[in-house]
N, C-alpha and C. Protein backbone atom coordinates (compact mmCIF):
# COMPACT_ATOMS: atom_id res chain seq x y z
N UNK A 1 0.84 -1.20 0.00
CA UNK A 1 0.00 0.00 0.00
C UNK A 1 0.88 1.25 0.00
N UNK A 2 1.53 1.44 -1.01
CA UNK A 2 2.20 2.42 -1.33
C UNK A 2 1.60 4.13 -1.22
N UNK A 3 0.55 4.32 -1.70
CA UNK A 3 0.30 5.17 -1.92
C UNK A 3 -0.42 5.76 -0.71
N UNK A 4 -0.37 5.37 0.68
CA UNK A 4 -0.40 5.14 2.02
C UNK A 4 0.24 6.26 2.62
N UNK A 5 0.06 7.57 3.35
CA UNK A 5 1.44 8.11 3.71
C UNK A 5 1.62 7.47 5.51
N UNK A 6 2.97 7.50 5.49
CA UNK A 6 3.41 7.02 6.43
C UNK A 6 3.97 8.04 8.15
N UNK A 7 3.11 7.43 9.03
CA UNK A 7 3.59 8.32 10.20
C UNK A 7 4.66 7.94 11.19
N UNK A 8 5.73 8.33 11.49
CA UNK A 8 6.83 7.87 12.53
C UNK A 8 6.32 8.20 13.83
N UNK A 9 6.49 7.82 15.09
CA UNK A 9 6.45 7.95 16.22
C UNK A 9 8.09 7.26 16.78
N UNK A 10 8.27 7.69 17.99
CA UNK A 10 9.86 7.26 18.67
C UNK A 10 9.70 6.37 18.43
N UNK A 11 8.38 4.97 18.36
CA UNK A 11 8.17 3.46 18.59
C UNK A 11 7.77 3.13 17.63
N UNK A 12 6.87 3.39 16.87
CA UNK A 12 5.46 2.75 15.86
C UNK A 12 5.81 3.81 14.48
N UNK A 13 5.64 2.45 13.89
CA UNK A 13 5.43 3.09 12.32
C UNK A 13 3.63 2.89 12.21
N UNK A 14 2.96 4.05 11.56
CA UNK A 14 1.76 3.70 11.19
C UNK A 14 2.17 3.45 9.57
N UNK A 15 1.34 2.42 8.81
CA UNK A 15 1.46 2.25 7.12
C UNK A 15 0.14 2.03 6.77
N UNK A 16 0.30 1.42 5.51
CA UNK A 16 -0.99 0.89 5.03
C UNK A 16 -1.00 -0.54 5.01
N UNK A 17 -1.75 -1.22 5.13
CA UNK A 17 -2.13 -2.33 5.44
C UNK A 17 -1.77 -3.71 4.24
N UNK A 18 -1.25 -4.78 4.88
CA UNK A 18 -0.80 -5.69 4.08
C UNK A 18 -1.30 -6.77 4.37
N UNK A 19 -1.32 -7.65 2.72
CA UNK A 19 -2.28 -8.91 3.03
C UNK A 19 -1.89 -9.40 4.62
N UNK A 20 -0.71 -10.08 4.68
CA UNK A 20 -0.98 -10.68 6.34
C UNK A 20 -1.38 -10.32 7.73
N UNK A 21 -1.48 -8.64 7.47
CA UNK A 21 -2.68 -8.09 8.51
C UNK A 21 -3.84 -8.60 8.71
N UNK A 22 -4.34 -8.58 7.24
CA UNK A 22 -5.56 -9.40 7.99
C UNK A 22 -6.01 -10.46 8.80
N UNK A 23 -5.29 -11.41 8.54
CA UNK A 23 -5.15 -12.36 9.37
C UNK A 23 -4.88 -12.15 11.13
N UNK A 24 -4.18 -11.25 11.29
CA UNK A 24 -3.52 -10.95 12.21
C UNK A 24 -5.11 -9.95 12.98
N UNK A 25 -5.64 -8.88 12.17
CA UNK A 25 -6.49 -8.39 12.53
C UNK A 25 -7.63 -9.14 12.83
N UNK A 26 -7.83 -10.21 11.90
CA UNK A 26 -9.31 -11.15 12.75
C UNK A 26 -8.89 -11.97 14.28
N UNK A 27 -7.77 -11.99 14.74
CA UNK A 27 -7.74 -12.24 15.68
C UNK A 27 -7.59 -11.56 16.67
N UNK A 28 -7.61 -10.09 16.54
CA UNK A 28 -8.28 -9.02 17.51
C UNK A 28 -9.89 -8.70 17.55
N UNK A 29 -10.16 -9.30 16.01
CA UNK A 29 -11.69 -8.46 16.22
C UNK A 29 -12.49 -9.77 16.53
N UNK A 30 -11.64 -11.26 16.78
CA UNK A 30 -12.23 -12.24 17.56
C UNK A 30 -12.12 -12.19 18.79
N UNK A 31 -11.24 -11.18 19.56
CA UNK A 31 -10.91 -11.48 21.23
C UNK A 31 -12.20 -10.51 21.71
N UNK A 32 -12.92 -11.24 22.59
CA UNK A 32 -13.92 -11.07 23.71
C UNK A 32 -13.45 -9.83 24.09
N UNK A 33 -12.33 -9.54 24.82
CA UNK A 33 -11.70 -8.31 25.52
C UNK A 33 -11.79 -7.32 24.51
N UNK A 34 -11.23 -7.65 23.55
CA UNK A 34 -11.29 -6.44 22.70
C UNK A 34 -12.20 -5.85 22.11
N UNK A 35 -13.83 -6.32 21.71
CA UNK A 35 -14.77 -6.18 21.85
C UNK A 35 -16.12 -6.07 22.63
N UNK A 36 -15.72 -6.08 23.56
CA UNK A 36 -16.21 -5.87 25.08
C UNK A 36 -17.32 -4.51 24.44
N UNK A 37 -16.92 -3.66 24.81
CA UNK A 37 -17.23 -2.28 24.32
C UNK A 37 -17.55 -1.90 22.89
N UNK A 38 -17.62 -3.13 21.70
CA UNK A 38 -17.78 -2.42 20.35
C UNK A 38 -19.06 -3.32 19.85
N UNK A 39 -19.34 -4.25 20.10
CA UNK A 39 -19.94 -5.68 19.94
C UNK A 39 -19.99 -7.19 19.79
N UNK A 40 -20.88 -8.00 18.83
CA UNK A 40 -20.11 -9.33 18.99
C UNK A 40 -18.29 -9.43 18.12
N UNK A 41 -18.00 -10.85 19.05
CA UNK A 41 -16.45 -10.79 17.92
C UNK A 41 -17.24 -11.18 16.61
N UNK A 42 -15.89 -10.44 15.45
CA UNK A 42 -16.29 -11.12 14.47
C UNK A 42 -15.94 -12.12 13.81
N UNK A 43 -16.80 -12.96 12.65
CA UNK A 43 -16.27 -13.86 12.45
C UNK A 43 -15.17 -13.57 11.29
N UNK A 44 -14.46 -14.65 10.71
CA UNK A 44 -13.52 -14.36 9.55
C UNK A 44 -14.11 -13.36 8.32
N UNK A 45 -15.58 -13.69 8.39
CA UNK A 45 -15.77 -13.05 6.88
C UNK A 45 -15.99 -11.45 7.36
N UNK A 46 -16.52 -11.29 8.55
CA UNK A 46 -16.66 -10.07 9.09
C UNK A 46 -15.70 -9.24 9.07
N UNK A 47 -14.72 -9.97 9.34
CA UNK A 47 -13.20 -9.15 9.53
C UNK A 47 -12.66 -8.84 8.16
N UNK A 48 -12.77 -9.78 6.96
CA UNK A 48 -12.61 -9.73 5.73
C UNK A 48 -13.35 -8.59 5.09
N UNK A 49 -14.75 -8.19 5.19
CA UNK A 49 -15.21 -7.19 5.01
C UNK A 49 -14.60 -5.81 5.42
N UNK A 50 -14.71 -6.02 7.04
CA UNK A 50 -14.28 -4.50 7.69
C UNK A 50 -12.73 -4.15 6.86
N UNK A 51 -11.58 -5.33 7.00
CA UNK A 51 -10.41 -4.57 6.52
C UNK A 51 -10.91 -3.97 4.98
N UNK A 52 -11.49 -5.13 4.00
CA UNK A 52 -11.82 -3.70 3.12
C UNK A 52 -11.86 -2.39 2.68
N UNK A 53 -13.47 -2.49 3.75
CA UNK A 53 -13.44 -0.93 3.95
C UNK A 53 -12.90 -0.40 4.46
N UNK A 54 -11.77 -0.26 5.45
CA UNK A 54 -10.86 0.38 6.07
C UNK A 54 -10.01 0.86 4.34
N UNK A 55 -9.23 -0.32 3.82
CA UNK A 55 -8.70 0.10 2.72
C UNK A 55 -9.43 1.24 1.82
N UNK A 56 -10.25 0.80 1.24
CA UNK A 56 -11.51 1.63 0.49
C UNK A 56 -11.27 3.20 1.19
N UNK A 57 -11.72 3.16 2.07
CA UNK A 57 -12.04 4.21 2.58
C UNK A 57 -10.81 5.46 2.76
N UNK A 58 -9.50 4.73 2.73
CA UNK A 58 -8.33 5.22 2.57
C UNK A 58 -8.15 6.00 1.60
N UNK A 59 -8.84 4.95 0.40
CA UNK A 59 -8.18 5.66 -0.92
C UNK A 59 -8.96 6.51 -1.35
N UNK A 60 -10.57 6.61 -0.32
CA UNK A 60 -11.31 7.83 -0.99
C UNK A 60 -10.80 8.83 -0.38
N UNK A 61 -10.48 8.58 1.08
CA UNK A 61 -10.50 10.31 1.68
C UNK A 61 -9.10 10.49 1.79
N UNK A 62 -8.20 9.80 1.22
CA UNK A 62 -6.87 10.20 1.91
C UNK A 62 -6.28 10.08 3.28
N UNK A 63 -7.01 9.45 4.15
CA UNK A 63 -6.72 9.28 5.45
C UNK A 63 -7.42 8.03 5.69
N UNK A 64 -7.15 7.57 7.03
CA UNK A 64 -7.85 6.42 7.32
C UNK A 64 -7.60 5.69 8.98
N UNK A 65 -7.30 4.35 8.96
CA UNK A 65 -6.92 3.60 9.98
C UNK A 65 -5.65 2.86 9.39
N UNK A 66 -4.86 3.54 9.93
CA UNK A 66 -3.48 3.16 9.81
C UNK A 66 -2.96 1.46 10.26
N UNK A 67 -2.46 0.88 10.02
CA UNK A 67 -2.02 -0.48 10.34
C UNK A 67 -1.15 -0.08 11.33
N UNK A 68 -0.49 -0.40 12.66
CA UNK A 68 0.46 -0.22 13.88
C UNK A 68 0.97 -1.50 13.95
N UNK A 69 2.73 -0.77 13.61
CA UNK A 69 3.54 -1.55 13.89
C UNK A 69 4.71 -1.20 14.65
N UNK A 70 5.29 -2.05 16.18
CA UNK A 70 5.86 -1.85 16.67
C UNK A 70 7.19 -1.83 16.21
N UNK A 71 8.32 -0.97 16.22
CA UNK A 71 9.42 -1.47 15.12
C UNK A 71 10.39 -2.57 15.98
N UNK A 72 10.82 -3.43 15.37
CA UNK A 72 11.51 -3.63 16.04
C UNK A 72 10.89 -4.69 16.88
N UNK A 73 9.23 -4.89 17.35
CA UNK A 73 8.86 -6.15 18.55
C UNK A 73 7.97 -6.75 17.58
N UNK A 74 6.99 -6.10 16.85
CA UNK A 74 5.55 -6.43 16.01
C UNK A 74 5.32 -6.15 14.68
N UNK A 75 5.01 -6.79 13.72
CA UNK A 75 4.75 -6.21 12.58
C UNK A 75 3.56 -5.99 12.62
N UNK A 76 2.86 -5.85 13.19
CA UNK A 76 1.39 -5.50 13.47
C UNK A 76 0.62 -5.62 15.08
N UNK A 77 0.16 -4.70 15.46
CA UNK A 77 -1.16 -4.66 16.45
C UNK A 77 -2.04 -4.41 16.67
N UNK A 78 -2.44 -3.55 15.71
CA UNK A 78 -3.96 -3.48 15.51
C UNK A 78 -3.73 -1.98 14.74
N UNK A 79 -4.76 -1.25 14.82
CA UNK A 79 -5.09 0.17 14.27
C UNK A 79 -5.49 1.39 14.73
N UNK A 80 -5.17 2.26 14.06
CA UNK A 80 -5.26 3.65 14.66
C UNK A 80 -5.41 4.45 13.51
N UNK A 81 -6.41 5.33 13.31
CA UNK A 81 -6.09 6.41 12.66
C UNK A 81 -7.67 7.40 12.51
N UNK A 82 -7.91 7.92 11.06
CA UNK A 82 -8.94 8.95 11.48
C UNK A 82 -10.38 8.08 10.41
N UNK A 83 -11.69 8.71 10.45
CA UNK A 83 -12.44 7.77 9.54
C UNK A 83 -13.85 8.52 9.77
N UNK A 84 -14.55 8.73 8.49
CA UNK A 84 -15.66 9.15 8.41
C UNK A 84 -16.79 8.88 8.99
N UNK A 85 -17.49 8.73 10.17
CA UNK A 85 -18.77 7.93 10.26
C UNK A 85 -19.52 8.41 9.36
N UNK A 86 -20.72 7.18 9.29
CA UNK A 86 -21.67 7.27 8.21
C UNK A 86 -22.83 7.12 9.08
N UNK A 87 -22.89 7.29 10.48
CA UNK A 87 -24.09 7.56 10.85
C UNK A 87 -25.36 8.91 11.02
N UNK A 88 -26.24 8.80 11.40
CA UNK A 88 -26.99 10.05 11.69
C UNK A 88 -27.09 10.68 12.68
N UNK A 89 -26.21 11.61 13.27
CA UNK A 89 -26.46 11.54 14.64
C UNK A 89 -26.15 13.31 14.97
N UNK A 90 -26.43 14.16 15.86
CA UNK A 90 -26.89 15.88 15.90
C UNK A 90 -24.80 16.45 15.86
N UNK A 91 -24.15 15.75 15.75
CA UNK A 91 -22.52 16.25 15.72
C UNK A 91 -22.21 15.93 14.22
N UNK A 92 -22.37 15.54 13.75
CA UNK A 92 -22.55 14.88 12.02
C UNK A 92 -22.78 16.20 11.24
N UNK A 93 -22.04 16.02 9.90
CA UNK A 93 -20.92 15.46 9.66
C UNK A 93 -19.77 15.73 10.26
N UNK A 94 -18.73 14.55 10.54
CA UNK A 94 -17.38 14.78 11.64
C UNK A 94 -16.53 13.86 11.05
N UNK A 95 -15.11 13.91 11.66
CA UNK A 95 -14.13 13.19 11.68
C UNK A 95 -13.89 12.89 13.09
N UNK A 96 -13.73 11.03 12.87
CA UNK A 96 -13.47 10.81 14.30
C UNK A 96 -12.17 10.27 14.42
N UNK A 97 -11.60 9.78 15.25
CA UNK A 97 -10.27 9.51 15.53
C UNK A 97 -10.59 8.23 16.12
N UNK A 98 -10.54 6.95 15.81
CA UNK A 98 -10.52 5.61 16.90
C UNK A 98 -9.35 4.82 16.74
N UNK A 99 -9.22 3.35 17.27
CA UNK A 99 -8.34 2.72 17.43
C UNK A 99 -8.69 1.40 18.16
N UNK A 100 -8.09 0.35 18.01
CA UNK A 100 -8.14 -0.86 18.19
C UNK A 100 -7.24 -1.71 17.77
N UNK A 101 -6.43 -1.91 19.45
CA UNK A 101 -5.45 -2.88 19.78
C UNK A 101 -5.62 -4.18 20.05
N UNK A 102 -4.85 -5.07 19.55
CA UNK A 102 -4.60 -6.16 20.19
C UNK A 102 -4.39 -6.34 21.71
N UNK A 103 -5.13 -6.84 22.36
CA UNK A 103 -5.06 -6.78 24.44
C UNK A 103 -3.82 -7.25 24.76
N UNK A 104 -2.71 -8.00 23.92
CA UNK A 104 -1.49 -8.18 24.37
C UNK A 104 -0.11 -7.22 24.30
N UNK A 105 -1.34 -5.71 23.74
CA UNK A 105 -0.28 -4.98 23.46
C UNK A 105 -0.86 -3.13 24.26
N UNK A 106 -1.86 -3.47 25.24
CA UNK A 106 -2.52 -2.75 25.72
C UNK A 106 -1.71 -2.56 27.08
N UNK A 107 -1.32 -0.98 28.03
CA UNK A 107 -1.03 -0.88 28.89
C UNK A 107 0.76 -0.23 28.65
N UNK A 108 0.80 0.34 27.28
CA UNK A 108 2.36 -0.18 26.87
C UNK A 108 2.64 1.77 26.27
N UNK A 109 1.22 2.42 26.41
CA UNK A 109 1.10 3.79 25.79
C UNK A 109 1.09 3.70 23.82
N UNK A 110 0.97 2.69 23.30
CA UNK A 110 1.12 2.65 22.02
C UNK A 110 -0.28 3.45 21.35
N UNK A 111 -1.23 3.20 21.89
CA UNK A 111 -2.50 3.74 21.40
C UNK A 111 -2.44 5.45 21.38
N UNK A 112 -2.02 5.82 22.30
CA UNK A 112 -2.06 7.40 22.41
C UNK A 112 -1.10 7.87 21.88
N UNK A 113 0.16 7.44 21.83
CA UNK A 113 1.48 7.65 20.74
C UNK A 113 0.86 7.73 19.41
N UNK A 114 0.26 6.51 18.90
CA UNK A 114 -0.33 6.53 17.34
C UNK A 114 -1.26 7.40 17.70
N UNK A 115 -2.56 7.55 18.18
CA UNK A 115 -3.44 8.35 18.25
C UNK A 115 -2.96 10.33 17.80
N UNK A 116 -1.95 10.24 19.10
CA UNK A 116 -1.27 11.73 18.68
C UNK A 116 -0.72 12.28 17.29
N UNK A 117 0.07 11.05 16.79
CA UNK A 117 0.38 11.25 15.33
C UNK A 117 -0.49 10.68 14.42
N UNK A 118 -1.87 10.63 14.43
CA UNK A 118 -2.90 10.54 13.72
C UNK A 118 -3.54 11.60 13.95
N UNK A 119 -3.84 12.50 15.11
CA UNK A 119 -4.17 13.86 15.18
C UNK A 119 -3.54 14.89 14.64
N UNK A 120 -2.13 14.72 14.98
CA UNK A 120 -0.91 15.85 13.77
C UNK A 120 -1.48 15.60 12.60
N UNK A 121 -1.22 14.38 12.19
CA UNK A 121 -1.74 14.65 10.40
C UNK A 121 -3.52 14.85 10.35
N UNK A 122 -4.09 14.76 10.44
CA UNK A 122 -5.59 15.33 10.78
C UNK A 122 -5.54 16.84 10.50
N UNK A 123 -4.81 17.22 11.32
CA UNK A 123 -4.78 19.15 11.31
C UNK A 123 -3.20 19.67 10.45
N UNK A 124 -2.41 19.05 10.25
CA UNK A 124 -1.04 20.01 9.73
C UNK A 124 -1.52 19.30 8.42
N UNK A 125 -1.83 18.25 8.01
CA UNK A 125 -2.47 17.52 6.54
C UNK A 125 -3.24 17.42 5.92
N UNK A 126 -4.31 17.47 6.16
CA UNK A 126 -5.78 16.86 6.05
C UNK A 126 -6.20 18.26 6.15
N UNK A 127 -6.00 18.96 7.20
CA UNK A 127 -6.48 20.46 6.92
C UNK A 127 -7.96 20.42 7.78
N UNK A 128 -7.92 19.63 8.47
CA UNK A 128 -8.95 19.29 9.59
C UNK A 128 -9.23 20.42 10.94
N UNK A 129 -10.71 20.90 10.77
CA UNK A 129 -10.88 21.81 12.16
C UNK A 129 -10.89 21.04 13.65
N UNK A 130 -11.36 19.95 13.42
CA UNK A 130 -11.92 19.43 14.57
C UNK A 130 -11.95 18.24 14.58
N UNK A 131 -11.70 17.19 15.35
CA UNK A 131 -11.46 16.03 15.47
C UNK A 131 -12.23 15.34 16.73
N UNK A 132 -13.26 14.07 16.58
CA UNK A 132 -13.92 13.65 17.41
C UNK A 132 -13.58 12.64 17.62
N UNK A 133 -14.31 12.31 19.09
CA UNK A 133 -14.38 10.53 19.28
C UNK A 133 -15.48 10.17 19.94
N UNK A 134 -15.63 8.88 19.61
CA UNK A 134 -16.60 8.13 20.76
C UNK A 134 -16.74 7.31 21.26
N UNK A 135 -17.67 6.81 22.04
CA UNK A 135 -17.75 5.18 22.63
C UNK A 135 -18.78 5.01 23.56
N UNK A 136 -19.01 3.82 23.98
CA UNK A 136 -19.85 3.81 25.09
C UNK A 136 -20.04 4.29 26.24
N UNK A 137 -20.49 4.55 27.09
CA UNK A 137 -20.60 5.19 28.21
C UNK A 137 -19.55 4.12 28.96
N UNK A 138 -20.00 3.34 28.83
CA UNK A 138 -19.03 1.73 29.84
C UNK A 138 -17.69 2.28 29.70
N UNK A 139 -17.15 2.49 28.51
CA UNK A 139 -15.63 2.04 28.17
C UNK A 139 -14.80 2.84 28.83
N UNK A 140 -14.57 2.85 29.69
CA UNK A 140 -13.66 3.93 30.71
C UNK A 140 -12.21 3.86 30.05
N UNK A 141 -11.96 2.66 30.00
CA UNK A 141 -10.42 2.67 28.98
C UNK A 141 -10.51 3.73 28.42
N UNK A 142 -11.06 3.52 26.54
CA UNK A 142 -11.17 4.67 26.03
C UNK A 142 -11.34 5.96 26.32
N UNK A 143 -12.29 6.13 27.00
CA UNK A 143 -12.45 7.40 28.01
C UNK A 143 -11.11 8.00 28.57
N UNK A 144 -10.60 7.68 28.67
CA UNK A 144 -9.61 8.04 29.65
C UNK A 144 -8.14 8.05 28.67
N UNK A 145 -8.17 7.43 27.74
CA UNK A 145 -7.24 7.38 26.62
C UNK A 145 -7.64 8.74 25.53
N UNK A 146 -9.06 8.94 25.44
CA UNK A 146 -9.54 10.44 24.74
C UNK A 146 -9.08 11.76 25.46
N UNK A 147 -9.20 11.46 26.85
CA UNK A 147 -8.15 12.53 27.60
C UNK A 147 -7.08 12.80 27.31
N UNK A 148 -6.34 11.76 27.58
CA UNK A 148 -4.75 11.78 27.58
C UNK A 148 -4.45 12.40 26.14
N UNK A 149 -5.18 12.00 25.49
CA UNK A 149 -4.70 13.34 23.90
C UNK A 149 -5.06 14.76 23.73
N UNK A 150 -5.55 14.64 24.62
CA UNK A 150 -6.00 16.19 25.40
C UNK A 150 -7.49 16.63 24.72
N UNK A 151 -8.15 15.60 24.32
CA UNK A 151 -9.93 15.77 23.84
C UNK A 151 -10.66 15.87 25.42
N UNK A 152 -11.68 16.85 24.90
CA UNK A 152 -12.67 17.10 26.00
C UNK A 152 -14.03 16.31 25.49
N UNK A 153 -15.20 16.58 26.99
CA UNK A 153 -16.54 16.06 26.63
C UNK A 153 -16.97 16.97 27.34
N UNK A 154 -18.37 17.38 26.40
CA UNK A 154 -19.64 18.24 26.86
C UNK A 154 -20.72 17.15 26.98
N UNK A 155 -21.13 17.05 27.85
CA UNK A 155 -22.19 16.05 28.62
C UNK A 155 -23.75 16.27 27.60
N UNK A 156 -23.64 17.53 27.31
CA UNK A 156 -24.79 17.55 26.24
C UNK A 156 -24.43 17.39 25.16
N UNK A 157 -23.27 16.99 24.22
CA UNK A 157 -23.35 16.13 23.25
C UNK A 157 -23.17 14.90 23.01
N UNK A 158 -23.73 14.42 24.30
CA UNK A 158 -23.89 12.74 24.12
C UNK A 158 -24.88 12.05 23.48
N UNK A 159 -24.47 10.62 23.12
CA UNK A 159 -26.00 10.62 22.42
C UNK A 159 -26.24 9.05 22.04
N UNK A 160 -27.22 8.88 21.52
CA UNK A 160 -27.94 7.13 21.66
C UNK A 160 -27.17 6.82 20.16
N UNK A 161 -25.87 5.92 20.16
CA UNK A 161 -25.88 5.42 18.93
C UNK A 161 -27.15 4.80 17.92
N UNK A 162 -27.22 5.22 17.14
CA UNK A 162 -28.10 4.79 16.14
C UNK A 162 -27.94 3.45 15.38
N UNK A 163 -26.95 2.91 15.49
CA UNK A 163 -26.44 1.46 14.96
C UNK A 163 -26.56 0.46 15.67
N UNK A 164 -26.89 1.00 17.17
CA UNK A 164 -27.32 0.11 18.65
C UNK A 164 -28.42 -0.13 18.83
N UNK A 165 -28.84 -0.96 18.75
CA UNK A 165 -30.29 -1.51 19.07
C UNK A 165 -30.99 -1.10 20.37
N UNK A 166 -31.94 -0.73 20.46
CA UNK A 166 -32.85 0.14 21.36
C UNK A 166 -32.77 -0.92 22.68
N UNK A 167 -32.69 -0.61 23.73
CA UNK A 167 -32.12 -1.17 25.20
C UNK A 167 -31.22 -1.83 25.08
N UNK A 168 -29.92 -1.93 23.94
CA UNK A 168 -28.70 -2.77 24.38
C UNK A 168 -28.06 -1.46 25.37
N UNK A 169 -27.02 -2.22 26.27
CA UNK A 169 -26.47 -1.34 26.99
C UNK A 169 -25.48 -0.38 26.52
N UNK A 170 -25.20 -0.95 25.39
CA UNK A 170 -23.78 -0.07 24.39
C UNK A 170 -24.31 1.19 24.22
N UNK A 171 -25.58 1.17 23.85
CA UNK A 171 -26.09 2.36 23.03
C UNK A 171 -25.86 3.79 23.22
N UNK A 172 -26.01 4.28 24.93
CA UNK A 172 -25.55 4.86 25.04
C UNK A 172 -24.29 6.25 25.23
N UNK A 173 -23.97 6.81 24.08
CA UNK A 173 -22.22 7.05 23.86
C UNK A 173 -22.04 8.17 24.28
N UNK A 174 -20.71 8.47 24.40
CA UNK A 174 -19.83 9.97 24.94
C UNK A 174 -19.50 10.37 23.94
N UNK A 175 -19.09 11.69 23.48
CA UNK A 175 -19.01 12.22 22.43
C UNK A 175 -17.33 13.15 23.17
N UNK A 176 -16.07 13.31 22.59
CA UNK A 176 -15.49 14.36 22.93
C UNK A 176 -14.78 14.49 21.79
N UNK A 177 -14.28 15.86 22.01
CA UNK A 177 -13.69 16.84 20.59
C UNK A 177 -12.20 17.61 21.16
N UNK A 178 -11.91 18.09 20.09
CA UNK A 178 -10.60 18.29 20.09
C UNK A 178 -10.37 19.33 18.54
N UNK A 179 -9.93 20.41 19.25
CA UNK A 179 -9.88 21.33 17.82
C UNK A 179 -7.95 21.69 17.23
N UNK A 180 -8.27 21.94 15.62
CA UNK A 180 -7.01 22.45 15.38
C UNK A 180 -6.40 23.26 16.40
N UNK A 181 -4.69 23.18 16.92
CA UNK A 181 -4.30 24.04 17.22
C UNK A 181 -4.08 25.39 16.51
N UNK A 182 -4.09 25.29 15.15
CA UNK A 182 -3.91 26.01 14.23
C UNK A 182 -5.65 27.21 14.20
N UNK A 183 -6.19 26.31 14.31
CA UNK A 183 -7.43 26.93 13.95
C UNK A 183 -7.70 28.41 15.46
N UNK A 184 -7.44 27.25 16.61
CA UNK A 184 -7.31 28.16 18.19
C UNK A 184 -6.48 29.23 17.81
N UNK A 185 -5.13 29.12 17.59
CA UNK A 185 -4.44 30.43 16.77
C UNK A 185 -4.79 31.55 16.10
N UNK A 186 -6.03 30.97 14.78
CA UNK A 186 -6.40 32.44 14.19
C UNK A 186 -7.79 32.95 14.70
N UNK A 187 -7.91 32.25 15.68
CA UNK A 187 -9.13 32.40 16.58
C UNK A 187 -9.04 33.76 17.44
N UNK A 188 -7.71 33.29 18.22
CA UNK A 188 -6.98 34.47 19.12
C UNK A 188 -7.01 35.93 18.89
N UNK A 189 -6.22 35.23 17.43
CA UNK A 189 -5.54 36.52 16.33
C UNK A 189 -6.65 37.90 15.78
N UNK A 190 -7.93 37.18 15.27
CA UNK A 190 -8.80 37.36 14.45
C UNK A 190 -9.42 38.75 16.08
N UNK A 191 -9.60 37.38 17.22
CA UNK A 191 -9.78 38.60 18.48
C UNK A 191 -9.43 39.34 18.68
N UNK A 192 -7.88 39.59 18.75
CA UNK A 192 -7.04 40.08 19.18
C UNK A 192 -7.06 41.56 18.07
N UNK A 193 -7.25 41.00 16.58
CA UNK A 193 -7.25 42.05 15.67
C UNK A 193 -8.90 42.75 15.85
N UNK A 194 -9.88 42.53 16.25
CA UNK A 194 -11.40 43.29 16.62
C UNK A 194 -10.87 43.96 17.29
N UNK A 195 -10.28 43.78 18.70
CA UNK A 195 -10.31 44.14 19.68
C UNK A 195 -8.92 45.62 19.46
N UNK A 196 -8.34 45.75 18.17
CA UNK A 196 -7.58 46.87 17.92
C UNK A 196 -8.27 47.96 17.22
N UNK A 197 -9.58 47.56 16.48
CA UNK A 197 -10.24 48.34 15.50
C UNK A 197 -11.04 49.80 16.79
C-alpha cells in the first residue's frame, strides 16, 4: 500500500495495510476483551469485510486507519487512525479519531502515541478543524485514553448510537472533541485584531 502516507512515532510506524494483517487483525476483532465495548467478535468473513473498507475508505479520503507496527517487537497490532462515520447523529458530519489494539499490546502507551500522530496529520495535513471521538458510556479505557490526547466532553453532546439496538447497553455514547491548534491560533488573532479596531 504504497500510496499510504506514512507516520513515525519514537516506537510505531503507522502504514498501510498488508495482506498478512488481515489475518492478524481477525484475531483481535475475535478477542472477547477487545470487543467488550464495540460488539459481537467477528467472524472471519466479518473481519474480511471491515479490513476492506478500512482500505476503500483510505483511498477515498486520503486518510484512514493506519495499520500499527511496533518497530523492532511487532509487525502489526492493531489500528489507529482517522475515519468518516456514516451515521446520523446531531454532531454529524465529523471526523473521528478511533483505534483498536490487540489486548497483548494494551497498557504499553502505544495507542495514544499513534493516536497523537494521527491527530498531527488530521490538522497540519488533512487540513482538519476538529477532530472527534466516541464510545460507550461503559468504556472507561477509552475514556480516559480520549483525555490523555488532550480531547474534551460536553455532557450535552452525548448521544444514543443509532447502529445500537434500542435497550442494548452499548447504546448509550460519549461524544469528545478536540480542535485544530492552528485553527485556536487564528481564533486568538482574528480577536485580538477586533479588539484593535
Amino acid at each position: 500500500m504504497s500510496d499510504w502516507p506514512e507516520l513515525r512515532t519514537n516506537r510505531l510506524l503507522l502504514r498501510g495495510w498488508l495482506p498478512e494483517d488481515r489475518l492478524a487483525m481477525a484475531a483481535i476483532n475475535a478477542d472477547p476483551r477487545v470487543m467488550e465495548f464495540i460488539g459481537e467478535p467477528m467472524t472471519d468473513l466479518q473481519n474480511a469485510a471491515f479490513t476492506e473498507r478500512v482500505e476503500a475508505k483510505f483511498a477515498a479520503q486520503g486518510f484512514g486507519f493506519w495499520a500499527v507496527e511496533v518497530v523492532g517487537v511487532s509487525p502489526f497490532i492493531g489500528f489507529v487512525g482517522l475515519n468518516t462515520p456514516m451515521f446520523d447523529a446531531p454532531f454529524m458530519p465529523a471526523v473521528e479519531i478511533g483505534w483498536r489494539l490487540g489486548s497483548a499490546f494494551w497498557g504499553n502507551g502505544y495507542a495514544s502515541e499513534a493516536a497523537r500522530a494521527a491527530l498531527d496529520f488530521g490538522f497540519e495535513v488533512a487540513g482538519l478543524d476538529e477532530i472527534v471521538a466516541f464510545t460507550t458510556e461503559r468504556n472507561v479505557r477509552s475514556r480516559r485514553m480520549m483525555e490523555r490526547i488532550g480531547m474534551t466532553r460536553d455532557a450535552r453532546d452525548d448521544f444514543e448510537h443509532p447502529s445500537v439496538p434500542l435497550g442494548n447497553p452499548l447504546r448509550p455514547h460519549v461524544l469528545y472533541r478536540i480542535g485544530s491548534p492552528t485553527a485556536g491560533r487564528h481564533a486568538q488573532q482574528a480577536h485580538r485584531a477586533d479588539g484593535a479596531r
